[in-house]
PDB file of N, CA and C in Angstrom:
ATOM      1  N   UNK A   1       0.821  -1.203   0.000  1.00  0.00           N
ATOM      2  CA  UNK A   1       0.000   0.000   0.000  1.00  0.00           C
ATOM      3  C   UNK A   1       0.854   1.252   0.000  1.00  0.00           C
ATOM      4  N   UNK A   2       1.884   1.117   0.479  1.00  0.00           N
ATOM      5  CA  UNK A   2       2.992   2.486   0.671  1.00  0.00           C
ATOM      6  C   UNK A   2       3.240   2.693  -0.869  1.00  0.00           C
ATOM      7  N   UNK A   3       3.548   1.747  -1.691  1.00  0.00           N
ATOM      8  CA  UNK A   3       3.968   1.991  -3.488  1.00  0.00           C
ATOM      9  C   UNK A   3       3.148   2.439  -3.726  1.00  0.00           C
ATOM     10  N   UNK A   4       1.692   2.085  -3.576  1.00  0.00           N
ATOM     11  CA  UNK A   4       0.551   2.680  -4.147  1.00  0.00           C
ATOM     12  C   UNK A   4       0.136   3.895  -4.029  1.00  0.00           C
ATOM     13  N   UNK A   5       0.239   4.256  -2.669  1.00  0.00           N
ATOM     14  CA  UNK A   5       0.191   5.652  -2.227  1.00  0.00           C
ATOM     15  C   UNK A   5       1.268   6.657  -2.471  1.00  0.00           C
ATOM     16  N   UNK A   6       2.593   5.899  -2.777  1.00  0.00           N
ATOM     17  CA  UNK A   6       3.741   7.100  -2.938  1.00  0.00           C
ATOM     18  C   UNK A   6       3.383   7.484  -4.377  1.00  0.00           C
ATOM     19  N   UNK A   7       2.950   6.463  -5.314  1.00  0.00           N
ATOM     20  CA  UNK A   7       3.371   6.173  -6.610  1.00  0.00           C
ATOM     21  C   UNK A   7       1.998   7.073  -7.619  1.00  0.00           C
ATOM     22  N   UNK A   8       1.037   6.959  -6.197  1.00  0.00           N
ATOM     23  CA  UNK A   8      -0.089   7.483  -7.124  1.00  0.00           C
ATOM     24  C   UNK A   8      -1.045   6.921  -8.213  1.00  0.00           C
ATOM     25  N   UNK A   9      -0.779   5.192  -7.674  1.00  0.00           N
ATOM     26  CA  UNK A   9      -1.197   3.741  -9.027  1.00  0.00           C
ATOM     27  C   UNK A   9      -2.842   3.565  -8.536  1.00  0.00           C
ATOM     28  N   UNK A  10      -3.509   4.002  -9.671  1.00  0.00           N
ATOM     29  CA  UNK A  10      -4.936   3.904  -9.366  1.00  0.00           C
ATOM     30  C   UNK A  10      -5.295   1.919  -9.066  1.00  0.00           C
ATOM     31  N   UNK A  11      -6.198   1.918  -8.346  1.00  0.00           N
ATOM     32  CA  UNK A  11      -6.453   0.484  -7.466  1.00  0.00           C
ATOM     33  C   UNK A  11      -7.748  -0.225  -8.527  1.00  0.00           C
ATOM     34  N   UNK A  12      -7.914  -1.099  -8.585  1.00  0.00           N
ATOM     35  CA  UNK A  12      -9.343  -1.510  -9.131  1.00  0.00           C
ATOM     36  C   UNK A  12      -9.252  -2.618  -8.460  1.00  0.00           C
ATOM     37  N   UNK A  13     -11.015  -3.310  -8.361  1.00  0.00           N
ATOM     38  CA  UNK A  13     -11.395  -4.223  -7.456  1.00  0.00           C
ATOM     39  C   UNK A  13     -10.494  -5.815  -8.410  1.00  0.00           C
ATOM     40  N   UNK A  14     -10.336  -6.787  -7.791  1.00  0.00           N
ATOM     41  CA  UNK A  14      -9.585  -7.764  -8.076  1.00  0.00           C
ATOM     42  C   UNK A  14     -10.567  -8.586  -8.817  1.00  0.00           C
ATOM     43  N   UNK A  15     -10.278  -9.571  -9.891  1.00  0.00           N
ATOM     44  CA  UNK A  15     -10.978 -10.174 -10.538  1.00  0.00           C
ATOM     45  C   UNK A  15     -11.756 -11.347  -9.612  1.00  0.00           C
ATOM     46  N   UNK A  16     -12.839 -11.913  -9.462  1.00  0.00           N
ATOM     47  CA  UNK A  16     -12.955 -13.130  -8.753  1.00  0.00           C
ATOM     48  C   UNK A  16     -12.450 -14.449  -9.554  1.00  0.00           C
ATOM     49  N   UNK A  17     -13.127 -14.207 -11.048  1.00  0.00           N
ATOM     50  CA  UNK A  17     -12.713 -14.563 -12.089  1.00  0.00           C
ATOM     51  C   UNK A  17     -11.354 -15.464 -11.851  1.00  0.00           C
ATOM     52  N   UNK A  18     -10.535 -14.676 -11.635  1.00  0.00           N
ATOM     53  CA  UNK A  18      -9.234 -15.047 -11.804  1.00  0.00           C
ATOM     54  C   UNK A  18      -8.527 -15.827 -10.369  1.00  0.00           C
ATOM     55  N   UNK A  19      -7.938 -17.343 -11.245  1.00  0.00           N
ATOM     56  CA  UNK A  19      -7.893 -18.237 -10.799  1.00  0.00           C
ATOM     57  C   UNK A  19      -6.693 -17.866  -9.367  1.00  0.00           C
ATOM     58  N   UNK A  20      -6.018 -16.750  -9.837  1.00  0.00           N
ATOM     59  CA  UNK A  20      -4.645 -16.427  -9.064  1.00  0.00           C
ATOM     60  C   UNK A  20      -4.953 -15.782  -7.443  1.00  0.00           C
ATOM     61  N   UNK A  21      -6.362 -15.002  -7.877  1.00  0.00           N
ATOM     62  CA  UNK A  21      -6.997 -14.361  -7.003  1.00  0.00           C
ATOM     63  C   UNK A  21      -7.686 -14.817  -5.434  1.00  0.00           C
ATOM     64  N   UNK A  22      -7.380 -16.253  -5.900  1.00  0.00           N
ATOM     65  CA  UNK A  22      -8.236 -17.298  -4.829  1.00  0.00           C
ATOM     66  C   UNK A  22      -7.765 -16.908  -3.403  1.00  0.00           C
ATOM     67  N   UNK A  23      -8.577 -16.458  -2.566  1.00  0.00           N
ATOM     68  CA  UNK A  23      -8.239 -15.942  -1.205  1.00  0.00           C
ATOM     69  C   UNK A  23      -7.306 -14.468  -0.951  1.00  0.00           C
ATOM     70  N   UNK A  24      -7.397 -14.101  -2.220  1.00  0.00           N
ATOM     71  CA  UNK A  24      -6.595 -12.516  -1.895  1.00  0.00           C
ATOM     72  C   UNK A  24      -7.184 -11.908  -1.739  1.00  0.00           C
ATOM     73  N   UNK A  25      -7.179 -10.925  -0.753  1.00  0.00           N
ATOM     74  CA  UNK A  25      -8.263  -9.486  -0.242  1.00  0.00           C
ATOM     75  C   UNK A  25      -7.547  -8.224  -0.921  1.00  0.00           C
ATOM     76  N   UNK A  26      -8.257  -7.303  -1.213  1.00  0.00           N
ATOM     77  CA  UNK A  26      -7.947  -5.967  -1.084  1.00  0.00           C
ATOM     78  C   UNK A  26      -7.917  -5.937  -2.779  1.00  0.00           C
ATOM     79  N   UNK A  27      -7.710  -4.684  -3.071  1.00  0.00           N
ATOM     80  CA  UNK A  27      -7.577  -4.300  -4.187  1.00  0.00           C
ATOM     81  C   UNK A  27      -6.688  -4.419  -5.313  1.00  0.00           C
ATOM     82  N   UNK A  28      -6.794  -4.486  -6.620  1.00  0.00           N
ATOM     83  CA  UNK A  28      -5.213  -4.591  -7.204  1.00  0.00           C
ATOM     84  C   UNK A  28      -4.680  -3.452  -8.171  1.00  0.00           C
ATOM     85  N   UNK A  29      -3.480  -3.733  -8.540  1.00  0.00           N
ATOM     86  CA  UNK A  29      -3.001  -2.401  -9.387  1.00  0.00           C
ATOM     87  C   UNK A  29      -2.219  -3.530 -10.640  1.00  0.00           C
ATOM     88  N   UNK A  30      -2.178  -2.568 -12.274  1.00  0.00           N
ATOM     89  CA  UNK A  30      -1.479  -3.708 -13.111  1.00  0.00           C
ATOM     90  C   UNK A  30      -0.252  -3.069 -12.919  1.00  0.00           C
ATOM     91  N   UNK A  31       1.107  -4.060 -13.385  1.00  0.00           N
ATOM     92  CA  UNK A  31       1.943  -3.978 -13.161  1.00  0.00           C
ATOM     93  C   UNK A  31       2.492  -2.776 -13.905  1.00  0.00           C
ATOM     94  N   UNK A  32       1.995  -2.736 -14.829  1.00  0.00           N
ATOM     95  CA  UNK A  32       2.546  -1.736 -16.096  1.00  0.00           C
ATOM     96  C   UNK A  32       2.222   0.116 -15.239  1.00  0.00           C
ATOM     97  N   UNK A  33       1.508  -0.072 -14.345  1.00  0.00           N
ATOM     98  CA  UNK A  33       1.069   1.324 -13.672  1.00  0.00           C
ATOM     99  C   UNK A  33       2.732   1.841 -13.102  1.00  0.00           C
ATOM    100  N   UNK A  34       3.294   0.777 -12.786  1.00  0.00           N
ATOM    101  CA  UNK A  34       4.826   1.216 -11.846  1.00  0.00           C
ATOM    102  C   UNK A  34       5.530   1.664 -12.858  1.00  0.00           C
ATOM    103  N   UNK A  35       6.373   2.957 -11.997  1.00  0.00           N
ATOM    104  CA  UNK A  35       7.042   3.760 -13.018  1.00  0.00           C
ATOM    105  C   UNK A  35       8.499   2.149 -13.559  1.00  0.00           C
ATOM    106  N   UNK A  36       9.049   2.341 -14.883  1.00  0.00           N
ATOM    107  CA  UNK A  36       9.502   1.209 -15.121  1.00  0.00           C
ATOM    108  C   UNK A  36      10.718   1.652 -13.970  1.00  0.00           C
ATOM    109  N   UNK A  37      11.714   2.347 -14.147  1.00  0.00           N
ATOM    110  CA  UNK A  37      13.091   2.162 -13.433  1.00  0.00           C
ATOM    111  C   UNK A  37      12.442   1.872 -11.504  1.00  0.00           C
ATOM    112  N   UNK A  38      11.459   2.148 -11.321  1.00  0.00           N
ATOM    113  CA  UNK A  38      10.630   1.603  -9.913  1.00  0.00           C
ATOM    114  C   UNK A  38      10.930   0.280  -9.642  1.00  0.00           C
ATOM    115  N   UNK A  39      10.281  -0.079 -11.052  1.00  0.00           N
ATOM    116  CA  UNK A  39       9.807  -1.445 -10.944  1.00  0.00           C
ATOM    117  C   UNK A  39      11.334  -2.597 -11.006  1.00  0.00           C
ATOM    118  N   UNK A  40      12.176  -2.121 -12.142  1.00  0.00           N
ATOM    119  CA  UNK A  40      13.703  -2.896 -12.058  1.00  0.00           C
ATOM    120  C   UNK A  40      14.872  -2.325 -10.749  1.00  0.00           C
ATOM    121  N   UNK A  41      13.964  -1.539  -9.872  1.00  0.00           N
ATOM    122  CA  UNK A  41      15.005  -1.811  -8.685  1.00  0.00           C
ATOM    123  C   UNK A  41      14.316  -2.158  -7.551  1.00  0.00           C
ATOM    124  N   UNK A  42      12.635  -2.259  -7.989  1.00  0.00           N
ATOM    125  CA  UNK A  42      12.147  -3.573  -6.959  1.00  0.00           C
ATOM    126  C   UNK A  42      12.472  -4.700  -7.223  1.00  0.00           C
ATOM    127  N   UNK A  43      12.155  -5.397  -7.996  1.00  0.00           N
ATOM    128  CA  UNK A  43      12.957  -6.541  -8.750  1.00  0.00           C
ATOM    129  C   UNK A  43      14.232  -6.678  -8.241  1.00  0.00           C
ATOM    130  N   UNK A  44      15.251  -6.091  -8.757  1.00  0.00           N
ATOM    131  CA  UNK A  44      16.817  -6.218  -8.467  1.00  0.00           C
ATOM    132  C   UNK A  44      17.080  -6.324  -6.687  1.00  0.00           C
ATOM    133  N   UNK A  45      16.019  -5.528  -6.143  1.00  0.00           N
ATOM    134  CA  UNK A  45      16.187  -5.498  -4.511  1.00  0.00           C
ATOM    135  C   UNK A  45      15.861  -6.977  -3.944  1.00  0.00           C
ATOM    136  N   UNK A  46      15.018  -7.225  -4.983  1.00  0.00           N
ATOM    137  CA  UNK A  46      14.450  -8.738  -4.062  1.00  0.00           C
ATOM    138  C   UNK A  46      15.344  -9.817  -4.940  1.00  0.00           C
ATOM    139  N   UNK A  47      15.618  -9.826  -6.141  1.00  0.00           N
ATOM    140  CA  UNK A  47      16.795 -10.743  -6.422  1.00  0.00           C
ATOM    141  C   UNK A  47      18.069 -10.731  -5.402  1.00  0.00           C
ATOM    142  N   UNK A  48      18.515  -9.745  -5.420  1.00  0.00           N
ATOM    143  CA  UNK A  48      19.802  -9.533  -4.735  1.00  0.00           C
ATOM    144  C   UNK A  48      20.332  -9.674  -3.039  1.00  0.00           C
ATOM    145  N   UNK A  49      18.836  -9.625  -2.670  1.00  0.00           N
ATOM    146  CA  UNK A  49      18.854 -10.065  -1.540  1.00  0.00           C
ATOM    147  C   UNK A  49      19.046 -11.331  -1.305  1.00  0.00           C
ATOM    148  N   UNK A  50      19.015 -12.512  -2.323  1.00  0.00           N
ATOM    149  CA  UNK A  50      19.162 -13.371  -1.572  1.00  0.00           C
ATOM    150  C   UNK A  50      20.611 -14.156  -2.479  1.00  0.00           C
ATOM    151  N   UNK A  51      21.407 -13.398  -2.582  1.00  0.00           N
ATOM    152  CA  UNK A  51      22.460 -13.573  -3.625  1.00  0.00           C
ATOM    153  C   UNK A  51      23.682 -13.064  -2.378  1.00  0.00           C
ATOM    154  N   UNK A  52      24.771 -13.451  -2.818  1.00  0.00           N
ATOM    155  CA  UNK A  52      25.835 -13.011  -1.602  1.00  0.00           C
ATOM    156  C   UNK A  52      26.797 -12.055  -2.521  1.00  0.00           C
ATOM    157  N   UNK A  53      26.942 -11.174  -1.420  1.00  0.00           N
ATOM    158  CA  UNK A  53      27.672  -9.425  -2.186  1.00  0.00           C
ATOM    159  C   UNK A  53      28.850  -9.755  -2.804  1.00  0.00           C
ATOM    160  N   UNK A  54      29.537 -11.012  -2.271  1.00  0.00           N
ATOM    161  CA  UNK A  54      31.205 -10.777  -2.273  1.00  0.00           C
ATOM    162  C   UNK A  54      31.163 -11.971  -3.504  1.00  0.00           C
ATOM    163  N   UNK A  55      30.160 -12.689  -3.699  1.00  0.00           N
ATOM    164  CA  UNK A  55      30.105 -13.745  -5.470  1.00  0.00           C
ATOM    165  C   UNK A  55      29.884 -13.009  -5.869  1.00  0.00           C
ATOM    166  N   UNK A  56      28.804 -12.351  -5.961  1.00  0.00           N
ATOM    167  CA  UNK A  56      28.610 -11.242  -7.140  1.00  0.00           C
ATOM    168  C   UNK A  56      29.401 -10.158  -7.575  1.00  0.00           C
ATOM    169  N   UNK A  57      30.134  -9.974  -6.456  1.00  0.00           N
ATOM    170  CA  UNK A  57      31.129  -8.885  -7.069  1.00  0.00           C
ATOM    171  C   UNK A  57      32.178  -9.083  -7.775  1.00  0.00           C
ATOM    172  N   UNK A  58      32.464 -10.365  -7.561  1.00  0.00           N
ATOM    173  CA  UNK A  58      33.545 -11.306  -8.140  1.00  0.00           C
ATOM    174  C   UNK A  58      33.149 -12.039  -9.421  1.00  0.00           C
ATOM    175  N   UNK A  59      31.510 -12.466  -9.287  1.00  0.00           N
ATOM    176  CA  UNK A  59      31.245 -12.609 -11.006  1.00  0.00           C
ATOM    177  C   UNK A  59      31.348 -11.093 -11.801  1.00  0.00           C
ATOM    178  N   UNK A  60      30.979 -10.080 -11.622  1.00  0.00           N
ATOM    179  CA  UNK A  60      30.804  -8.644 -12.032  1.00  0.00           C
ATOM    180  C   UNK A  60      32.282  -8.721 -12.749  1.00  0.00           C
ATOM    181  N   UNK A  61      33.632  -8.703 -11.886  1.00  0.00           N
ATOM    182  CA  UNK A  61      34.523  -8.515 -12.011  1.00  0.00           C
ATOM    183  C   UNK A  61      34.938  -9.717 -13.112  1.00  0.00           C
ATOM    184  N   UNK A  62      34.932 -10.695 -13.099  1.00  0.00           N
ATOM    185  CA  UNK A  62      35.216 -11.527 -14.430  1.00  0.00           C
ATOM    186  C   UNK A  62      34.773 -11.747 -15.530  1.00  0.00           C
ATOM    187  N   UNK A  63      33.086 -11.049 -14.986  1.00  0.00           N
ATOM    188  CA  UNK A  63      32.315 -10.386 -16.598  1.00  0.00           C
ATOM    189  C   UNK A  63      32.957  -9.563 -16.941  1.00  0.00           C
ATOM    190  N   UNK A  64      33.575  -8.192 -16.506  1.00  0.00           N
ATOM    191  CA  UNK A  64      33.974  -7.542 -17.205  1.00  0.00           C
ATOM    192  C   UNK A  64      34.919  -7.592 -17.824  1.00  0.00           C
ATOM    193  N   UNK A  65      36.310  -8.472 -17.265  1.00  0.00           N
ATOM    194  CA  UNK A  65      37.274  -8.772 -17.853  1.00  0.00           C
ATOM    195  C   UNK A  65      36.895  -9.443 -19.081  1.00  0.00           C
ATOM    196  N   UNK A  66      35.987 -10.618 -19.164  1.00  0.00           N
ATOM    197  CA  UNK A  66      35.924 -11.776 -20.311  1.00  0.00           C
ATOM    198  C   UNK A  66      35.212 -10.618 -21.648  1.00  0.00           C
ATOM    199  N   UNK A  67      34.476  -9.556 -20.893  1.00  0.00           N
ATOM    200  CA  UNK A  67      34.119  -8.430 -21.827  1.00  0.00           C
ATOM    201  C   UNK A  67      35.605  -7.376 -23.242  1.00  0.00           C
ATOM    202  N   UNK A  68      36.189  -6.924 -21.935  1.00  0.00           N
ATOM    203  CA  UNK A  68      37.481  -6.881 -22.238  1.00  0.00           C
ATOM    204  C   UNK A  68      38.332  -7.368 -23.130  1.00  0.00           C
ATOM    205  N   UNK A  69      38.344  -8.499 -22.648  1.00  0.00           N
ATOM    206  CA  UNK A  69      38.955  -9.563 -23.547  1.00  0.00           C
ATOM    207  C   UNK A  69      38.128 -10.071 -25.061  1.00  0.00           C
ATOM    208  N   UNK A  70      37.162  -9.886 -25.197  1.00  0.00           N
ATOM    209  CA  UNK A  70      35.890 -10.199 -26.067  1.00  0.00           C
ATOM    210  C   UNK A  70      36.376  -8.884 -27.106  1.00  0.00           C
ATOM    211  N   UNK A  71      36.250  -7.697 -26.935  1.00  0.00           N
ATOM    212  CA  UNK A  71      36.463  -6.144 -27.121  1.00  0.00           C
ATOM    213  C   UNK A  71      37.773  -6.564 -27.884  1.00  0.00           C
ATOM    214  N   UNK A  72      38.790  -6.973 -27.223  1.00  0.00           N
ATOM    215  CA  UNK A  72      40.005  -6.877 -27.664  1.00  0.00           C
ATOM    216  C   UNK A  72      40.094  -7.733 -29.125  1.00  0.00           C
ATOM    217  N   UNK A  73      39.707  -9.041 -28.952  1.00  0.00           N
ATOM    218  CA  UNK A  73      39.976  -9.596 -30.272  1.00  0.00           C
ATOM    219  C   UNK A  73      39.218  -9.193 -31.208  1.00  0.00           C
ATOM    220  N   UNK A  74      37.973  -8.848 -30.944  1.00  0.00           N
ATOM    221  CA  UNK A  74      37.021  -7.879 -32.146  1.00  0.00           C
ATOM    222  C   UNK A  74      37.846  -6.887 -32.783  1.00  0.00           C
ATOM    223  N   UNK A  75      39.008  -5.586 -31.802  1.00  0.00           N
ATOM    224  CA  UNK A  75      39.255  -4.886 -32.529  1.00  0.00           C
ATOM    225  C   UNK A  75      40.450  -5.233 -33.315  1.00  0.00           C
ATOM    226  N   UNK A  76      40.716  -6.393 -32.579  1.00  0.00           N
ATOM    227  CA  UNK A  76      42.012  -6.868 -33.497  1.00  0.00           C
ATOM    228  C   UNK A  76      41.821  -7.638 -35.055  1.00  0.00           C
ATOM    229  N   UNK A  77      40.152  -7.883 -35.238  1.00  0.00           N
ATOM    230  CA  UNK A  77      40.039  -8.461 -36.070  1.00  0.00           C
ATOM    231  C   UNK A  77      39.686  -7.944 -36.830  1.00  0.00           C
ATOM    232  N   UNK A  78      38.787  -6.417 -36.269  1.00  0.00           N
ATOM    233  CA  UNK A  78      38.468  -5.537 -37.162  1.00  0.00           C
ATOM    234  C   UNK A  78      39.668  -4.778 -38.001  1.00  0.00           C
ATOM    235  N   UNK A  79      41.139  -4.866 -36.987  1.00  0.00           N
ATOM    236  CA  UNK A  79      41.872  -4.243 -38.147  1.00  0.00           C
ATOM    237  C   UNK A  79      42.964  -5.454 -38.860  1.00  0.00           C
ATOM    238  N   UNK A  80      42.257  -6.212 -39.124  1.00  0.00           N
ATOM    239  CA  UNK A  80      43.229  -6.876 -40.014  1.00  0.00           C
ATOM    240  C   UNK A  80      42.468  -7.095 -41.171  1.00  0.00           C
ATOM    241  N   UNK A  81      41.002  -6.465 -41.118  1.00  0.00           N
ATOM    242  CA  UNK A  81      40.271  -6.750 -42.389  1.00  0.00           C
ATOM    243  C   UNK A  81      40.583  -5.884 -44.170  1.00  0.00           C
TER     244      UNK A  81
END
């Protein structure tokens, strides 16, 4: 309810219809209402939470190198054309 209220996401009543809905109370909002960059660092907050800081920083760091390294033979190949 705090997103909803900060965000300003109009509410409509929940489908009964809908099979997902079974025992949920209260109102709903579609997803597409959240501003997008909102929505990919709610997402990223709840991925990352359950991920450990010091792997990830260490995959980050060997993505970028293998990037690097990726970069490098491209331009080396681009100039031998």
């Amino acid at each position: 309810m705090e997103q909803v209220e900060e965000w300003g996401l109009q509410t409509r009543p929940t489908k009964k219809s809908d099979t997902r809905a079974k025992g949920f109370r209260g109102e709903s909002i579609e997803v597409d209402a959240i501003p997008p960059a909102a929505l990919r660092e709610i997402v990223a907050n709840c991925i990352t939470q359950h991920i450990d800081a010091g792997t990830l920083e260490r995959t980050r760091a060997v993505e970028s190198a293998e990037r690097d390294t990726l970069q490098g033979i491209i331009d080396r190949l681009e100039g031998t054309s």
